[in-house]
C-alpha atoms as a PDB file:
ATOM      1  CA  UNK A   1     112.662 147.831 -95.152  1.00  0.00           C
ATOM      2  CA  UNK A   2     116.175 147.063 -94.216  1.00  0.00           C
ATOM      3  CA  UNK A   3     119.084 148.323 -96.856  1.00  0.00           C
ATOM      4  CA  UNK A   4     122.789 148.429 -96.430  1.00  0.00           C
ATOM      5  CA  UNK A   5     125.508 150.679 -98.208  1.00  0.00           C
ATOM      6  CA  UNK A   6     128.185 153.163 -97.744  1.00  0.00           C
ATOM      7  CA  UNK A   7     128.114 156.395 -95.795  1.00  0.00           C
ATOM      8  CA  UNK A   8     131.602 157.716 -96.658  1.00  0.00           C
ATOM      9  CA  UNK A   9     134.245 156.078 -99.064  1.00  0.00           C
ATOM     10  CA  UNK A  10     137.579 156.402 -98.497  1.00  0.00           C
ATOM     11  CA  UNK A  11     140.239 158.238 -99.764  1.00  0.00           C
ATOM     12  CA  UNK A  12     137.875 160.080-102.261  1.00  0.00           C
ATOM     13  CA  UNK A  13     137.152 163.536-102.481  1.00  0.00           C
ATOM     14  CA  UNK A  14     133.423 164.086-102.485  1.00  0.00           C
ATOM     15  CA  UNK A  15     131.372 167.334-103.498  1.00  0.00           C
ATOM     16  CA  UNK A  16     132.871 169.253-101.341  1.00  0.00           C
ATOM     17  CA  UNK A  17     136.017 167.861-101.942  1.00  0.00           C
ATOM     18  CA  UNK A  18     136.421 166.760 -98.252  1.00  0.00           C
ATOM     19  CA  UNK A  19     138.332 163.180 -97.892  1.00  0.00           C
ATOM     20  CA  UNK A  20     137.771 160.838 -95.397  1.00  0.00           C
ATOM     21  CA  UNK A  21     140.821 158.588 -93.832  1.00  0.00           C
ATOM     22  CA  UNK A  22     140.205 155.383 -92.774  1.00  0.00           C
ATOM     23  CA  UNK A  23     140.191 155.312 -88.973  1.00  0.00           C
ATOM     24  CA  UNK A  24     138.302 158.973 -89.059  1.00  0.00           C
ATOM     25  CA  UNK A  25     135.326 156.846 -87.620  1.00  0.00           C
ATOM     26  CA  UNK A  26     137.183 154.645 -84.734  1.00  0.00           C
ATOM     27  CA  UNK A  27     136.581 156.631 -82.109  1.00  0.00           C
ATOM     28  CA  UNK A  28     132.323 156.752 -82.520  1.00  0.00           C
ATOM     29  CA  UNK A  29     132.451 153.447 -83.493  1.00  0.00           C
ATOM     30  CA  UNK A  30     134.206 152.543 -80.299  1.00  0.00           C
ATOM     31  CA  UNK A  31     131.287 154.673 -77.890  1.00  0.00           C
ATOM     32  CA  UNK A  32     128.333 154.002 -79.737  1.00  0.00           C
ATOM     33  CA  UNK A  33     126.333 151.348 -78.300  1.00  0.00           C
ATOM     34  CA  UNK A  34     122.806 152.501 -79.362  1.00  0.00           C
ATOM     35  CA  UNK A  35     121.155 152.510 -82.778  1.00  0.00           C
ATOM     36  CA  UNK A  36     121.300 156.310 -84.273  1.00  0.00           C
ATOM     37  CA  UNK A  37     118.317 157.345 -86.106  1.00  0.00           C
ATOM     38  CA  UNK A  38     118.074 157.863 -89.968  1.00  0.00           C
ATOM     39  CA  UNK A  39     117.028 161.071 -91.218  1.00  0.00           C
ATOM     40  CA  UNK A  40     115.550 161.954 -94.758  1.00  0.00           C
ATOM     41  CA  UNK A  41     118.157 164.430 -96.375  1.00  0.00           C
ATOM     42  CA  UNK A  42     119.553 165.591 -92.761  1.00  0.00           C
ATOM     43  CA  UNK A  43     117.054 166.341 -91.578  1.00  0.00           C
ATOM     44  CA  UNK A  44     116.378 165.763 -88.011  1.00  0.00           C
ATOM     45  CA  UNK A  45     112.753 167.091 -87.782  1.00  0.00           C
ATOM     46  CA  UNK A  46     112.288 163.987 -90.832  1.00  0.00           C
ATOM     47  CA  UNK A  47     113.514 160.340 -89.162  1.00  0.00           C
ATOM     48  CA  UNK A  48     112.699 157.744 -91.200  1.00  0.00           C
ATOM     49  CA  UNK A  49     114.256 154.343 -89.549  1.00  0.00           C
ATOM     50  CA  UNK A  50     117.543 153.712 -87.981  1.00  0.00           C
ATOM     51  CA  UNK A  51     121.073 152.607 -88.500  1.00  0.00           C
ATOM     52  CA  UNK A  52     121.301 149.275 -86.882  1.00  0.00           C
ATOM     53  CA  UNK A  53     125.245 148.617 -87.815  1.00  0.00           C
ATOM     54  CA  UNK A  54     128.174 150.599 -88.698  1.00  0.00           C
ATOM     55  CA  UNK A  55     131.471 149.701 -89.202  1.00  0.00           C
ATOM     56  CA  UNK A  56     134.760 150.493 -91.009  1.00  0.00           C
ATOM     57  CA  UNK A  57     136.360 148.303 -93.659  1.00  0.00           C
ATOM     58  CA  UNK A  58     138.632 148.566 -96.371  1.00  0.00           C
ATOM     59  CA  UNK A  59     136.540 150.110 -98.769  1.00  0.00           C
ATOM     60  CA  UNK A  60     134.571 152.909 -96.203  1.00  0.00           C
ATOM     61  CA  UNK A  61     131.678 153.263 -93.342  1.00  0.00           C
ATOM     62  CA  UNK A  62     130.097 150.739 -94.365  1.00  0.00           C
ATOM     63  CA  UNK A  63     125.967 151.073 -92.969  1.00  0.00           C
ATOM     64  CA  UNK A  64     123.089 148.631 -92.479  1.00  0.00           C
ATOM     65  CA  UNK A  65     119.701 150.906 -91.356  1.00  0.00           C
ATOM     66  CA  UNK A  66     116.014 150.294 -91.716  1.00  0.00           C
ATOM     67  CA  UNK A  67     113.146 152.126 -92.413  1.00  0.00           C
ATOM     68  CA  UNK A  68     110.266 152.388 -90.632  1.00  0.00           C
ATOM     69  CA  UNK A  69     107.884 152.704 -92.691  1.00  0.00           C
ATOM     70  CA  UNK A  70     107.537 150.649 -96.274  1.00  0.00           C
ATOM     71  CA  UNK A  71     104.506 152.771 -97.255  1.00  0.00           C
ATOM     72  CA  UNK A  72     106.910 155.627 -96.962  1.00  0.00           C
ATOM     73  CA  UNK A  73     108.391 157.840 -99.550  1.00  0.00           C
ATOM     74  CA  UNK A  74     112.042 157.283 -98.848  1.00  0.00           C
ATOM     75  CA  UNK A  75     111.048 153.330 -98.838  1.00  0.00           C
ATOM     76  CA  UNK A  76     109.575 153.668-102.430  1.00  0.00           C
ATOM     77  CA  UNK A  77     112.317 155.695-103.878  1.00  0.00           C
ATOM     78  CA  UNK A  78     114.644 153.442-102.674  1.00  0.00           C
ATOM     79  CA  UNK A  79     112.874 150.168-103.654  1.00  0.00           C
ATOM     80  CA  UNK A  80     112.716 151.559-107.306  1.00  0.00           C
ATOM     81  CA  UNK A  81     116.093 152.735-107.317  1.00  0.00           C
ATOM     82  CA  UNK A  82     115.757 156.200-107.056  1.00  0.00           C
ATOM     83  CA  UNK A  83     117.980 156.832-104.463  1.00  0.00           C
ATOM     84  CA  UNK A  84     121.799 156.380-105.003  1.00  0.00           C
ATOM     85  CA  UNK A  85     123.684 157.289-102.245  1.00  0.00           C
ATOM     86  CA  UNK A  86     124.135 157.795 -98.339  1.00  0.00           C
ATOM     87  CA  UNK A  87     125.651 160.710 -96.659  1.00  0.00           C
ATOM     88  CA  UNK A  88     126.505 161.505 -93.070  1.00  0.00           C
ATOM     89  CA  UNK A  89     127.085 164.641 -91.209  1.00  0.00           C
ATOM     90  CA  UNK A  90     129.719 165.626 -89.102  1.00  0.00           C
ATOM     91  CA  UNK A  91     132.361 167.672 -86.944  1.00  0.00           C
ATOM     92  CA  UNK A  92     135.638 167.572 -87.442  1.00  0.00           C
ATOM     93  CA  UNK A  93     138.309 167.256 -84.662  1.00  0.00           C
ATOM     94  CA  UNK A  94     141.108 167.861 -86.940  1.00  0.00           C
ATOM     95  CA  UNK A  95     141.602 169.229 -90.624  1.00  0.00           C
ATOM     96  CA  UNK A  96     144.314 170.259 -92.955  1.00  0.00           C
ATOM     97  CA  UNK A  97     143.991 171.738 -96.635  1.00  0.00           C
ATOM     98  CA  UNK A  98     145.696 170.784 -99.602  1.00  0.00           C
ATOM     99  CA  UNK A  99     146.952 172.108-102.423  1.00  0.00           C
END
């Protein structure tokens, strides 16, 4: 089951009220040259599929990934809509606090 969405949105504070600038992703864009694998909540001992494209563009990280599996649990959610979002993890290189 392929699906595509949005990892990260620009210029919007999420939960955590972290904000992501466009460009923040150039540099892994740039070096990665091998699909990275999907995980179900973060978790890594949980892969369900992989990400087969990433890419910036006006409105965020824009993803296309697939998985595995269509009997699978993440599959079904999705396919009946139960699943609304995307989320990434990450490091970062450099961060600044506002207000």
């Amino acid at each position: 089951m392929r699906f595509a969405g949005y990892a990260a949105l620009f210029d919007i504070p999420d939960a955590a009220r972290d904000t992501i600038r466009r460009g923040a992703f150039a540099r892994t864009l740039a070096s990665q040259n091998a699909p990275l694998p999907l995980y179900w909540q973060h978790r890594p001992d949980q892969p369900i599929g992989v990400i087969e494209q990433m890419s910036e563009d006006a409105r965020g990280l824009r993803v296309i990934a697939r998985i595995d599996r269509p009997d699978s649990r993440a599959a079904m959610l999705l396919s009946h809509g139960a699943v609304s979002g995307l989320s990434f993890g990450f490091r970062t290189r450099a961060a600044r606090q506002s207000g």
